[in-house]
Protein backbone atom coordinates (compact mmCIF):
# COMPACT_ATOMS: atom_id res chain seq x y z
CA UNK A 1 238.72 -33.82 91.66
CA UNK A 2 239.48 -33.81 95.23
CA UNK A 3 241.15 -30.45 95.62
CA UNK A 4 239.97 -26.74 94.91
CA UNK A 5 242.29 -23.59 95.26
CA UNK A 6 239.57 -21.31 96.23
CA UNK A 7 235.81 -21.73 96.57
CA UNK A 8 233.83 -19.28 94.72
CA UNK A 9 229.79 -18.96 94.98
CA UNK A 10 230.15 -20.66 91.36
CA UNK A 11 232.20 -23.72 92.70
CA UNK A 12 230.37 -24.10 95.75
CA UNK A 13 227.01 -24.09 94.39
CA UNK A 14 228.50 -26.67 91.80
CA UNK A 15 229.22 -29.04 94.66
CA UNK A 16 225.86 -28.52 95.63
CA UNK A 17 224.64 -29.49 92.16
CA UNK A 18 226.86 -31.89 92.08
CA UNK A 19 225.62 -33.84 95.66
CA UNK A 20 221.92 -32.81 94.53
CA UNK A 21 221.08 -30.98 97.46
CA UNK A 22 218.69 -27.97 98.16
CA UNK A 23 219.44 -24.66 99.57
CA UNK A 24 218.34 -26.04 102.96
CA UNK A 25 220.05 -29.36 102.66
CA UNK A 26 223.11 -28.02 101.67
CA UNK A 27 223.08 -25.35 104.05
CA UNK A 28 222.58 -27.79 106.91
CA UNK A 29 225.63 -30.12 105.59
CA UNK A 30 228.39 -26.32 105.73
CA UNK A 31 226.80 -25.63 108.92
CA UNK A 32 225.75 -21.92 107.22
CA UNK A 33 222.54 -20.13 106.88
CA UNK A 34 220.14 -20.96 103.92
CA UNK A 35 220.46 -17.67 102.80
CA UNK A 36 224.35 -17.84 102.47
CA UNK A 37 223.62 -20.39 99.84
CA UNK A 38 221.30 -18.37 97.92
CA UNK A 39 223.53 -15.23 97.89
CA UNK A 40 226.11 -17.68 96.21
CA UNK A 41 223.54 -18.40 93.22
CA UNK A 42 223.57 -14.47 92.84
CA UNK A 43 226.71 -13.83 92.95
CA UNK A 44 229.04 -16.05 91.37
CA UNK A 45 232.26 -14.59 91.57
CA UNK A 46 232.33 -13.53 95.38
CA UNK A 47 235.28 -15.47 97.38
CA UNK A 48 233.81 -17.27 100.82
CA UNK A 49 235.25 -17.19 104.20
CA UNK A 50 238.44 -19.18 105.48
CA UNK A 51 235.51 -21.21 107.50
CA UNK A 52 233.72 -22.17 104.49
CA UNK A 53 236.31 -22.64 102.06
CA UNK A 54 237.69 -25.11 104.57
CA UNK A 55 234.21 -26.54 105.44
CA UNK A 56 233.50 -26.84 101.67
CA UNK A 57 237.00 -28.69 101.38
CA UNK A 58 235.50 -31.46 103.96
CA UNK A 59 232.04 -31.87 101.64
CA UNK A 60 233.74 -32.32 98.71
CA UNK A 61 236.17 -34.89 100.18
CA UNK A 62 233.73 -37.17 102.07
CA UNK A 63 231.76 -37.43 98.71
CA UNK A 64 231.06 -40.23 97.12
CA UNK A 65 232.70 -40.88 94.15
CA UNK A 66 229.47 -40.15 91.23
CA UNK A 67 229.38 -36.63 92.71
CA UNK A 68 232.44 -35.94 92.58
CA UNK A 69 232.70 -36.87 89.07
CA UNK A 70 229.70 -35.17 88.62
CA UNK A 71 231.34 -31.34 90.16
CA UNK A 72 234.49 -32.40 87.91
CA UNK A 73 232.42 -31.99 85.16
CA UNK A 74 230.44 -28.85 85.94
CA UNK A 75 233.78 -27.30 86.68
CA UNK A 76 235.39 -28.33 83.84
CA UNK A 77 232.66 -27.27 81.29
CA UNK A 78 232.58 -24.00 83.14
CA UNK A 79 229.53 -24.40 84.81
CA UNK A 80 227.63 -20.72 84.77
CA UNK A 81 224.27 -22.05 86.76
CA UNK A 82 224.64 -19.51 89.35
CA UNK A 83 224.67 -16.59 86.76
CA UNK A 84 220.84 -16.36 86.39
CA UNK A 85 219.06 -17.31 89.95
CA UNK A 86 215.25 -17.86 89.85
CA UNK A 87 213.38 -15.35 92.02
CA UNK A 88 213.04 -18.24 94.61
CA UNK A 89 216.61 -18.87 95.74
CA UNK A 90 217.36 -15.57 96.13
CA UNK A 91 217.02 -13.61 99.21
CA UNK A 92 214.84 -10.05 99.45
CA UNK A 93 218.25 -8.23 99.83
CA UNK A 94 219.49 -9.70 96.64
CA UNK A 95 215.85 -9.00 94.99
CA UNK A 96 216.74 -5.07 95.32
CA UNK A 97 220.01 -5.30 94.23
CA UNK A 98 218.81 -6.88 91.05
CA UNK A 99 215.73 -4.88 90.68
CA UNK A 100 215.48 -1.58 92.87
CA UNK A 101 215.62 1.05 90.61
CA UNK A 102 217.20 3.04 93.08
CA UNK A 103 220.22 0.23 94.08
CA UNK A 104 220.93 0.70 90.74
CA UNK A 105 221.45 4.29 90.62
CA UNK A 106 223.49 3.56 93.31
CA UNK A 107 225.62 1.01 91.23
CA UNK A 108 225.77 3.34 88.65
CA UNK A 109 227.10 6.03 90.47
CA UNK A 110 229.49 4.18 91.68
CA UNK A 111 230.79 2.73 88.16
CA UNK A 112 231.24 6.26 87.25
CA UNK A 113 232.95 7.16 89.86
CA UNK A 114 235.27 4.69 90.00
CA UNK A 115 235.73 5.02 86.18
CA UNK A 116 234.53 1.25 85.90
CA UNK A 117 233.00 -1.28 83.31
CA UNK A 118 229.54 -0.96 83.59
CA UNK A 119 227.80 -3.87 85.97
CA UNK A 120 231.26 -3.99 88.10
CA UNK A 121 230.13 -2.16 91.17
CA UNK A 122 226.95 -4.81 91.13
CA UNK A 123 230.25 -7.45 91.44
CA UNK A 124 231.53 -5.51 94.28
CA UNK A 125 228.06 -4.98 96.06
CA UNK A 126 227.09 -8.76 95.39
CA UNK A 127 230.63 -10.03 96.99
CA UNK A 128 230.32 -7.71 99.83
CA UNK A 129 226.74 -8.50 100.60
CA UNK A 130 227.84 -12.78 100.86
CA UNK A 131 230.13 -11.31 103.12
CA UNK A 132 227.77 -9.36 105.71
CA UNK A 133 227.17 -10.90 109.07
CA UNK A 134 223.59 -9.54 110.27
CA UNK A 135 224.76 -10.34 114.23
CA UNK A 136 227.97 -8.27 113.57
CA UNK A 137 225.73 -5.45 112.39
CA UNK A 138 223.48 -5.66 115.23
CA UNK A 139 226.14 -5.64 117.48
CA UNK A 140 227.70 -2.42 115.98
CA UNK A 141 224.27 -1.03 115.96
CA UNK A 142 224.39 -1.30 119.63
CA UNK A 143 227.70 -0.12 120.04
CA UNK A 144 227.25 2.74 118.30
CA UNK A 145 223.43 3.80 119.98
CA UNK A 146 226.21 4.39 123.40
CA UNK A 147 227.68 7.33 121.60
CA UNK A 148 225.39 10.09 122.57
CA UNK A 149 225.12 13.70 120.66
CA UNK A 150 227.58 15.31 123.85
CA UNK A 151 230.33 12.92 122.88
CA UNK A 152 230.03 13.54 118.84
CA UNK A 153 229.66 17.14 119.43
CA UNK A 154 233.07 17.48 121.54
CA UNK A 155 234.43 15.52 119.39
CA UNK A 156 234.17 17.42 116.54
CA UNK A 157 234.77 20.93 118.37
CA UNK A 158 238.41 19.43 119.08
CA UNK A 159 238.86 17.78 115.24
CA UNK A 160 237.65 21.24 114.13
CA UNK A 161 240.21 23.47 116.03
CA UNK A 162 240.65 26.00 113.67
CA UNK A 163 237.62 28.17 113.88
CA UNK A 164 237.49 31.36 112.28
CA UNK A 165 236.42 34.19 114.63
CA UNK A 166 232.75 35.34 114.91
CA UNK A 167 231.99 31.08 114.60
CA UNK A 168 231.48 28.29 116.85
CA UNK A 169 229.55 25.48 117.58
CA UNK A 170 226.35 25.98 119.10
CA UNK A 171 225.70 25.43 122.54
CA UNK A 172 223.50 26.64 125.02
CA UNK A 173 222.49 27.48 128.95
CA UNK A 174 219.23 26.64 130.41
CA UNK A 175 217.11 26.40 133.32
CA UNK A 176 218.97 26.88 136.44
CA UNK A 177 222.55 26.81 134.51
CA UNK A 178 223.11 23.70 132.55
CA UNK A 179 224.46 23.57 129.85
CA UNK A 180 224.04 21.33 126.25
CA UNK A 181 226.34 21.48 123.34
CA UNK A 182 225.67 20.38 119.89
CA UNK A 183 228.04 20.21 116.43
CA UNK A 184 225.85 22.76 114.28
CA UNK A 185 228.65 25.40 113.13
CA UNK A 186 226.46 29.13 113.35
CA UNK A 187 227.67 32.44 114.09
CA UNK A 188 225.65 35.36 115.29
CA UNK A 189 224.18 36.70 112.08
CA UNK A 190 223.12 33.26 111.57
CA UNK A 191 221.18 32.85 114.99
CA UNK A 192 217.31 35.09 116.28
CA UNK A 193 216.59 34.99 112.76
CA UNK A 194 212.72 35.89 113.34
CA UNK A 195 212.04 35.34 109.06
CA UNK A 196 208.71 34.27 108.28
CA UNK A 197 208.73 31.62 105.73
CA UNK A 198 206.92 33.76 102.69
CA UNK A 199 207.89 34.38 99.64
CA UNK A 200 208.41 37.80 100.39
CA UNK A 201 211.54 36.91 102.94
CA UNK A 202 212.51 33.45 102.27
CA UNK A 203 213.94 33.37 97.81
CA UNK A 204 216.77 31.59 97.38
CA UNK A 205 217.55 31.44 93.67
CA UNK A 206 218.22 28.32 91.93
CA UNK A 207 221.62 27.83 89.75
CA UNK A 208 221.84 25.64 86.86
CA UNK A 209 225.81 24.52 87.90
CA UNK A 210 226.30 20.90 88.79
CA UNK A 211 227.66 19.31 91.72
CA UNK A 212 231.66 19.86 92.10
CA UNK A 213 233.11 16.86 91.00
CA UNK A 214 233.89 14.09 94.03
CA UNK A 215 236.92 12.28 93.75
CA UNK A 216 236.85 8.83 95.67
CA UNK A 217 240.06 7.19 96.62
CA UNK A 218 239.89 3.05 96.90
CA UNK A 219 239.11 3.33 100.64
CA UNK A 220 236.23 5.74 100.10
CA UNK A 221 235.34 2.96 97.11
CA UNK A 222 235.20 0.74 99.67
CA UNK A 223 232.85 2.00 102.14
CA UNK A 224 230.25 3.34 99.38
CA UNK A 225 230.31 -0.40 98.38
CA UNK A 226 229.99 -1.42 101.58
CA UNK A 227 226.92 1.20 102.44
CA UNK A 228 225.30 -0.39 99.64
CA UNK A 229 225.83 -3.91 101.16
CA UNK A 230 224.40 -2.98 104.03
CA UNK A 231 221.51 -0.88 103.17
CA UNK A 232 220.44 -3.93 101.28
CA UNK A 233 220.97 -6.59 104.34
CA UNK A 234 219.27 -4.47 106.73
CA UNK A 235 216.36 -3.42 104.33
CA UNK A 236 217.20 0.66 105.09
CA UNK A 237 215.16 3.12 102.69
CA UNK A 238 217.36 4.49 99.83
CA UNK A 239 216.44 7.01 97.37
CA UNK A 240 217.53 8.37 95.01
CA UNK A 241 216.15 11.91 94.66
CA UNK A 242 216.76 14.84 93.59
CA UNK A 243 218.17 16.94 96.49
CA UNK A 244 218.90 20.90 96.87
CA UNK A 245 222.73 21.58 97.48
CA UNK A 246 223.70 24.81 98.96
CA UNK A 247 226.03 26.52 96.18
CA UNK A 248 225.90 30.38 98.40
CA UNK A 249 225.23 31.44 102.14
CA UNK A 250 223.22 34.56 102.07
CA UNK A 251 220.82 34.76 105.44
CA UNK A 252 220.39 37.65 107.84
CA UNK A 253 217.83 38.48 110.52
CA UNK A 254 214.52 38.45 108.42
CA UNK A 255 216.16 36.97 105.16
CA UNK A 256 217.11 33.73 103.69
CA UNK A 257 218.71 34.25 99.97
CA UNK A 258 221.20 32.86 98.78
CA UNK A 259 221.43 30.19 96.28
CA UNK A 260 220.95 26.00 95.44
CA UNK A 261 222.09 23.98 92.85
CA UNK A 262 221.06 20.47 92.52
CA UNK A 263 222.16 17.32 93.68
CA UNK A 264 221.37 13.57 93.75
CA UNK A 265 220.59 11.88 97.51
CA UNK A 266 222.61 8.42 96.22
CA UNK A 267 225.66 10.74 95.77
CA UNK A 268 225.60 11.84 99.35
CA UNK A 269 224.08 8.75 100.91
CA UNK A 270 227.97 7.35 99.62
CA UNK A 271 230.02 10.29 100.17
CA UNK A 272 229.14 12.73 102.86
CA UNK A 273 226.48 10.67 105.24
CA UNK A 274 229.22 7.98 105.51
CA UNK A 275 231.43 10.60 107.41
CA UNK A 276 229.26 9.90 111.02
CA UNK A 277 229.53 6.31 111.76
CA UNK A 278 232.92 6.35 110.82
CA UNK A 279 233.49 9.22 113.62
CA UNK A 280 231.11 7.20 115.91
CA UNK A 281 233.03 4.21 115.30
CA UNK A 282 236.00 5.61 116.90
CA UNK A 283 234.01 7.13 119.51
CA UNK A 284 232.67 3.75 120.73
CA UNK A 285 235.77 2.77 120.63
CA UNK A 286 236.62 4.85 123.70
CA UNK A 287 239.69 6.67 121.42
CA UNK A 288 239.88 10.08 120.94
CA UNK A 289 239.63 10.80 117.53
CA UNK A 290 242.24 12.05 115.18
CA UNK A 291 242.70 12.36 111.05
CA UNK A 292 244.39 9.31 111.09
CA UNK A 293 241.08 7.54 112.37
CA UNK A 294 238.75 9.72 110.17
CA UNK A 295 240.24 8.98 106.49
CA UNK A 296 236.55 9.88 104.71
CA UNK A 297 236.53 12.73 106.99
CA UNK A 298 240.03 13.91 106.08
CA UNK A 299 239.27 13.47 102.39
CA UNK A 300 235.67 15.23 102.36
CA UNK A 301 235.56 17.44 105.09
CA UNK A 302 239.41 18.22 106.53
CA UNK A 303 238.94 21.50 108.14
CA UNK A 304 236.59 24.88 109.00
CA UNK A 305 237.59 26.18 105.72
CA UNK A 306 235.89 23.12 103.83
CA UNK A 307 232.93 23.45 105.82
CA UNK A 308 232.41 26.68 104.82
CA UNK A 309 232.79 26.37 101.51
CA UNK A 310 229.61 25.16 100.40
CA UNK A 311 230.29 26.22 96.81
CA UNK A 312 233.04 23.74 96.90
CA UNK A 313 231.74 20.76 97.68
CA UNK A 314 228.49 18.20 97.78
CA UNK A 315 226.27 20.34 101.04
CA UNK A 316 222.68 18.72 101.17
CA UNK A 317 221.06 19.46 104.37
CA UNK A 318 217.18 20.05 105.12
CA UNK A 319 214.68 22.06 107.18
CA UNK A 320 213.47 21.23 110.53
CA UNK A 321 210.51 22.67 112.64
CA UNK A 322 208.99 22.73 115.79
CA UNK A 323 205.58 22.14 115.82
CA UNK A 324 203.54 23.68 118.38
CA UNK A 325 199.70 23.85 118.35
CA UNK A 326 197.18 25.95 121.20
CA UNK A 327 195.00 24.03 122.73
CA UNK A 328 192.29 24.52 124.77
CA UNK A 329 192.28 23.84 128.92
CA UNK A 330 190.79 20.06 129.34
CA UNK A 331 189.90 17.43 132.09
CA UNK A 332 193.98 16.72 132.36
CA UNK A 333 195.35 20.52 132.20
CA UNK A 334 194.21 23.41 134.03
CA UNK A 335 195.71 25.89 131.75
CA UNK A 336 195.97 26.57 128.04
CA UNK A 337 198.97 25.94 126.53
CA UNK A 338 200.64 24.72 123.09
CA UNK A 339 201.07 21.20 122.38
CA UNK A 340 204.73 20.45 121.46
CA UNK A 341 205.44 17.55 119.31
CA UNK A 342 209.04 16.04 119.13
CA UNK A 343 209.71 12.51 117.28
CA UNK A 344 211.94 9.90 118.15
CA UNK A 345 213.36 8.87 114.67
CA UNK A 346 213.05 5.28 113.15
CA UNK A 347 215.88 2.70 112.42
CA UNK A 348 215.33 2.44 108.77
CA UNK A 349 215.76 6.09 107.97
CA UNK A 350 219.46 6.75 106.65
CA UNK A 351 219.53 10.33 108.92
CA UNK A 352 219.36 10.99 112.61
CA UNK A 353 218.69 7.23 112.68
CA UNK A 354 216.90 6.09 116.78
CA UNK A 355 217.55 10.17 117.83
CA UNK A 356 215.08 12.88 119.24
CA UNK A 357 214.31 15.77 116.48
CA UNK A 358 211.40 17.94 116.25
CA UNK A 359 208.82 17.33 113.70
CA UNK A 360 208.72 17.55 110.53
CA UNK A 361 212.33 17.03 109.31
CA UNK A 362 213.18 16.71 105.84
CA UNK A 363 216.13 16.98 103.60
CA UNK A 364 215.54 20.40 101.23
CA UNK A 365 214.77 18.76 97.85
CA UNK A 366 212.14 19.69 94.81
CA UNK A 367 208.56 18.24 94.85
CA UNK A 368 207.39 19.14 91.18
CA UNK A 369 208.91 22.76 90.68
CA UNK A 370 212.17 23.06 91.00
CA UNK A 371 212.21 26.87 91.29
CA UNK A 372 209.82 27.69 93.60
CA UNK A 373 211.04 24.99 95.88
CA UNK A 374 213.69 26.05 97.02
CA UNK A 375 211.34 27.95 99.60
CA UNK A 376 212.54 26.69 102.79
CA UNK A 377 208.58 27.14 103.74
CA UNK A 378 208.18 24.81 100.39
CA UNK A 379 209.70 22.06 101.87
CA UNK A 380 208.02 22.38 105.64
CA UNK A 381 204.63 22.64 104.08
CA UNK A 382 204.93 19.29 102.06
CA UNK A 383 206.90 17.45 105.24
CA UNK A 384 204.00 18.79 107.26
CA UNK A 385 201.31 17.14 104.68
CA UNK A 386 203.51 14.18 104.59
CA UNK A 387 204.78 13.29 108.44
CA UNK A 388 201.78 15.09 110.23
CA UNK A 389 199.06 15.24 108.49
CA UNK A 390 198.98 11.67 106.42
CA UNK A 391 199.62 12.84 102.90
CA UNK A 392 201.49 9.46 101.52
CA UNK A 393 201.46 11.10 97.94
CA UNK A 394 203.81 13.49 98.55
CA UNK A 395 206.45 10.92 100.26
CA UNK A 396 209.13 10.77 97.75
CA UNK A 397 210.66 7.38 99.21
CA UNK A 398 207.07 6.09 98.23
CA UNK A 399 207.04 5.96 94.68
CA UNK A 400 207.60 8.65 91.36
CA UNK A 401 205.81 12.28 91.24
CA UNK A 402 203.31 12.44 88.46
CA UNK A 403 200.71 14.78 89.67
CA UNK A 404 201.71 18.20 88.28
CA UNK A 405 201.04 19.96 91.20
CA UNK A 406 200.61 17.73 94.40
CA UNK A 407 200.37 20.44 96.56
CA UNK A 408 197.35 22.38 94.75
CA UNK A 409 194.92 23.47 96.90
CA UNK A 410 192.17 20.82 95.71
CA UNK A 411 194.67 18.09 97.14
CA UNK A 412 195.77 19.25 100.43
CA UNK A 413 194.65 17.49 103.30
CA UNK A 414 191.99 18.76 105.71
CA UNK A 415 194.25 20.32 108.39
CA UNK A 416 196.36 22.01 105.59
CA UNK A 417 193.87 23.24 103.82
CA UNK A 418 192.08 24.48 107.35
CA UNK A 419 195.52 26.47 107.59
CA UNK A 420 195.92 27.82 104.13
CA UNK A 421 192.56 29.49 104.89
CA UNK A 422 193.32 30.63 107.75
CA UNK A 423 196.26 32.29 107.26
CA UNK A 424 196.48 34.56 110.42
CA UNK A 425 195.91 31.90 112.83
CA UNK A 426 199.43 30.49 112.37
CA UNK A 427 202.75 31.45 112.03
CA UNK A 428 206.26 29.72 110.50
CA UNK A 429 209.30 31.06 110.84
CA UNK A 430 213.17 30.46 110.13
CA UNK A 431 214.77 30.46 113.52
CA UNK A 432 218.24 29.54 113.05
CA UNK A 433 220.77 28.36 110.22
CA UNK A 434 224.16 26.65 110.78
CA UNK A 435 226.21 23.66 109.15
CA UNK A 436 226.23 20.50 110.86
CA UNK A 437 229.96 19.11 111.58
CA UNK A 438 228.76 16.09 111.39
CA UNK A 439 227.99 15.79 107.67
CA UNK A 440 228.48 18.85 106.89
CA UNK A 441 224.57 19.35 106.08
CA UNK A 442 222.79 22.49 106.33
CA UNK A 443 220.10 22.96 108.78
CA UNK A 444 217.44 25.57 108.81
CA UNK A 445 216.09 25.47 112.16
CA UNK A 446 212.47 26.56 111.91
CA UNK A 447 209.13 26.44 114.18
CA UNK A 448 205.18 26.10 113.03
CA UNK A 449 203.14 27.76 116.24
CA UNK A 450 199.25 27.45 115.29
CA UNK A 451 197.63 30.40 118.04
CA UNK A 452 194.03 29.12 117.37
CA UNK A 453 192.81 26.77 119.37
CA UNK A 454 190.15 25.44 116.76
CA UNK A 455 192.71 24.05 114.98
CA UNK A 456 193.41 21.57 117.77
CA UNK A 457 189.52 20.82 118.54
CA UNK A 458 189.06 19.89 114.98
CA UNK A 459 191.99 18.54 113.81
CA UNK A 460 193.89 17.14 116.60
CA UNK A 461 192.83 13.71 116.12
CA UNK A 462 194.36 14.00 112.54
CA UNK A 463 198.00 14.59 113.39
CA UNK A 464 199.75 10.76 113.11
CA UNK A 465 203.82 10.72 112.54
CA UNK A 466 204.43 8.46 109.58
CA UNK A 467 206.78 5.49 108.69
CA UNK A 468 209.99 7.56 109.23
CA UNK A 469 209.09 7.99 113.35
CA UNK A 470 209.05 5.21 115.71
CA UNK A 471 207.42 7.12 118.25
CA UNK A 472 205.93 10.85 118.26
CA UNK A 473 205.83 12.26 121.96
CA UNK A 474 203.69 15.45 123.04
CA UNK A 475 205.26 18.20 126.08
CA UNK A 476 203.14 21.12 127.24
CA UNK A 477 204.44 24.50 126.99
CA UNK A 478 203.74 25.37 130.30
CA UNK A 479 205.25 22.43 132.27
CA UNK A 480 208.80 23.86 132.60
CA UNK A 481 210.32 21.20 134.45
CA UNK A 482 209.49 18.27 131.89
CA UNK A 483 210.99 21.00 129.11
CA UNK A 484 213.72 21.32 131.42
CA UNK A 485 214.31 17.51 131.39
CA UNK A 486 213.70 17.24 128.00
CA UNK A 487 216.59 20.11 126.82
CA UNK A 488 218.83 17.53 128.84
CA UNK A 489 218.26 14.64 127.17
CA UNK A 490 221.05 12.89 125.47
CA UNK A 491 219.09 10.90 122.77
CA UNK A 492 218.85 14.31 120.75
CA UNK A 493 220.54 14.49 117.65
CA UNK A 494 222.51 17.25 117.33
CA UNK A 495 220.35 19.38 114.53
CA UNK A 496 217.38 18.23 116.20
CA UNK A 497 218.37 19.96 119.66
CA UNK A 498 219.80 22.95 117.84
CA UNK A 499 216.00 23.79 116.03
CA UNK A 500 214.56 23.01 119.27
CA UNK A 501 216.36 25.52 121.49
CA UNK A 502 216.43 27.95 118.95
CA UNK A 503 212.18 27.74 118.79
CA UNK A 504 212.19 27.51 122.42
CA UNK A 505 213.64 30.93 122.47
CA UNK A 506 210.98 32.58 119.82
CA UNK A 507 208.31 30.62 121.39
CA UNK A 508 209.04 32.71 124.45
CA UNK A 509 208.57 35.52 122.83
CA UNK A 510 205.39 34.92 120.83
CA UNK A 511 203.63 32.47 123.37
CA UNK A 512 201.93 34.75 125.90
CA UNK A 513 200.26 33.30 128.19
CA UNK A 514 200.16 29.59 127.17
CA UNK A 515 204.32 29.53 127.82
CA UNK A 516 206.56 28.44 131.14
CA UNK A 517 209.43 27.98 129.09
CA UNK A 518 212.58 27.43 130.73
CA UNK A 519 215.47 30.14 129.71
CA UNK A 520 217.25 29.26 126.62
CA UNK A 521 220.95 31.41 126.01
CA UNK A 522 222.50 30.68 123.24
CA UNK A 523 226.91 30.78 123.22
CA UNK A 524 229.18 29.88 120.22
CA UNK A 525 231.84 27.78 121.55
């Protein structure tokens, strides 16, 4: 047999059979990566390159004759020894996608959405993954860290032309007149909201209705398949937990009602969160965008109208705070002031991925009790346990819940507890809400101020961002002109700069004497 068609991972790793070579022999001979060769063990079926099909082409003819014989005969018996890889040839990508619990929710959702045979989107996802070229991701990665949050959010403000009146995208003067946009979608009964995040003014109810229904067109197929592909190759975090949709806008100036339903984070890690680096894609492009570029955007998220109409579609989102803490004058400041903490994100979360954004920042989901977490305040207590205060149990993306109630007061940490029994020595509060053009998430822009300065002096050494932060960076509240800078930065994302202006603004008003804030106006553009 000195001629194949087409060169399948079965075929090829036949040959290699065939010419009894190992991964790294065989690799060597293609001129390919060891790891190519495994993901053909795994995945039978996938179709390889024009370059390998014609470099496999020159193997199999220069063999000598027994091996050839030898690959006749595995191919004609229908050779299957690439069906059930050993743990050993297969690479740590390939691992998840045959045993992350949460890859295969992924697959499974995508079976079902595509109305497929069960184990067919594990097919897709296999052949993909062979496919993957880890420079060519690296090098997109870079392209797409030029696009800065200005760009994305004018962007959007021109795709989104047909704004209803009272709304528009938030932007903002400060300091001595510059200006900052971002793509959050607010209007004014959405902005000052001054809501402490108790019970008493923060009880949205929780509805029992599913998700709407997503229909996914062959194109959208193929990016979900894709995501999958490269979630596994680049070893991002993916979850799949139970998330909070918004199903009804009810928030006013000391209120947030309104309603949730639930939702499942694989459903809009594929849908929804794919609609930014296709926009950012065309924006590093240097092309203007328009609906012809932005197909998933055109299908999920077309105009003003569909942004609005949360109860209409798949809206995850989160909560997002500003965390500012008193601290006493010491041998480096003069004055006291609040410590402001702002993260810059890491590259293996799926959101906000290498931006600024305040700290904590979560996406809205349950811990234990479904009901009463829909608290916006539920969620920023947890994320404060979890990214400030070194509370790994209550990280979702760590492993399953099975404490009843992991935030019971016997469990908190030290600083939490500290602050649960002392409740008049801090403050939380619901700044700001809009919907982010981006994804179309809602973001509840919040801020934590702690007035008591003990907190700091016995607790300060505590606070540690955790695996989600590559970096966590401290500002005082009385240098203005680092604040200043900071506002200006263009490494923000654009919900993180939104919760951060809006807290700036509060802060001004609450801060007394430990505040040089520079002047924050909000405008809807």
């Amino acid at each position: 047999m000195d001629v194949i068609d087409v060169w399948t991972g079965e075929r090829a790793s036949a040959l290699q059979k065939a010419l009894r070579l190992t991964n790294e022999r065989f690799a060597e001979r293609l001129g390919t990566a060891v790891r190519t060769v495994a993901k053909w063990h795994a995945n039978p079926l996938a179709q390889l390159s024009a370059e390998l099909q014609e470099a496999l082409d020159t193997v199999l003819y220069e063999a000598p004759a027994p091996a050839k014989a030898r690959f006749g005969l595995l191919i004609q018996a229908g050779s299957t020894l690439a069906t059930s890889p050993t743990a050993t040839d297969l690479t740590e990508a390939e691992k998840r996608l045959h045993a992350d619990p949460h890859i295969g929710s992924a697959l499974a959702w995508l079976d079902r959405a595509a109305d497929w045979q069960p184990g067919t989107a594990r097919q897709r996802v296999a052949s993909a993954l062979v496919s993957l070229n880890p420079m060519a991701l690296h090098d997109r990665g870079q392209r797409r860290s030029g696009v800065n949050r200005e760009q994305v959010a004018s962007a959007l403000r021109s795709f989104y032309a047909d704004m209803p009146p009272g709304y528009g995208t938030y932007s903002a003067r400060y300091g001595d007149g510059q200006r900052v946009r971002t793509s959050v979608l607010t209007c004014a009964d959405w902005l000052d909201l001054v809501c402490p995040l108790t019970p008493e003014h923060d009880h949205a109810e929780l509805v029992s209705e599913t998700t709407p229904p997503v229909t996914v067109d062959p194109p959208a197929l193929e990016r979900a398949i894709r995501r999958v592909a490269e979630t596994l190759e680049m070893n991002t975090r993916m979850v799949d937990a139970t998330l909070y949709r918004l199903a009804e806008i009810d928030i006013s100036r000391g209120r947030l009602a309104g309603a949730f339903g639930l939702s499942s984070f694989v459903e809009y890690a594929l849908t929804m969160d794919l609609l930014e680096g296709e926009l950012v894609d065309v924006l590093a492009k240097g092309e203007q965008p328009t609906a012809e570029m932005l197909p998933l955007r055109q299908r999920y998220l077309p105009d003003v109208q569909s942004v609005l109409d949360v109860d209409k579609r798949l809206c995850a989102g989160g909560a997002l705070a500003l965390c500012a803490i008193a601290r006493p004058p010491g041998l480096r400041r003069a004055k006291a002031d609040y410590l402001l903490l702002v993260q810059e994100r890491g590259g293996r979360v799926l959101n906000a991925a290498r931006r600024l954004a305040v700290i904590p920042k979560s996406f809205h989901e349950p811990l234990t009790d479904y009901l009463d977490d829909t608290q916006i305040g539920a969620t920023l207590r947890r994320e404060m346990e979890e990214e400030l205060f070194g509370r790994d149990d209550v990280d979702g993306t760590l492993g399953a819940q099975r404490r009843a109630d992991p935030m019971h007061p016997s469990r908190l940490s030290a600083p939490m507890r500290w602050l649960t029994e002392h409740p008049d020595a801090w403050q939380m509060e619901c700044t700001g809400f809009g919907l982010n053009l981006v994804s179309g998430n809602y973001e509840y822009a919040s801020m934590v101020v702690i007035h008591d300065e003990t907190f700091w002096i016995d607790y300060g050494g505590d606070i540690a961002a955790n695996w989600e932060s590559d970096s966590l960076r401290q500002f005082s509240s009385v240098d203005k002109d680092f604040l200043t800078d900071l506002v200006g930065d263009t490494a923000w994302s654009n919900e993180g700069l939104f919760a951060f202006l809006q807290a700036l603004r509060r802060l001004a008003e609450v801060g007394d004497r430990r505040v040089n804030l520079p002047t924050v106006e909000w405008e809807l553009e």
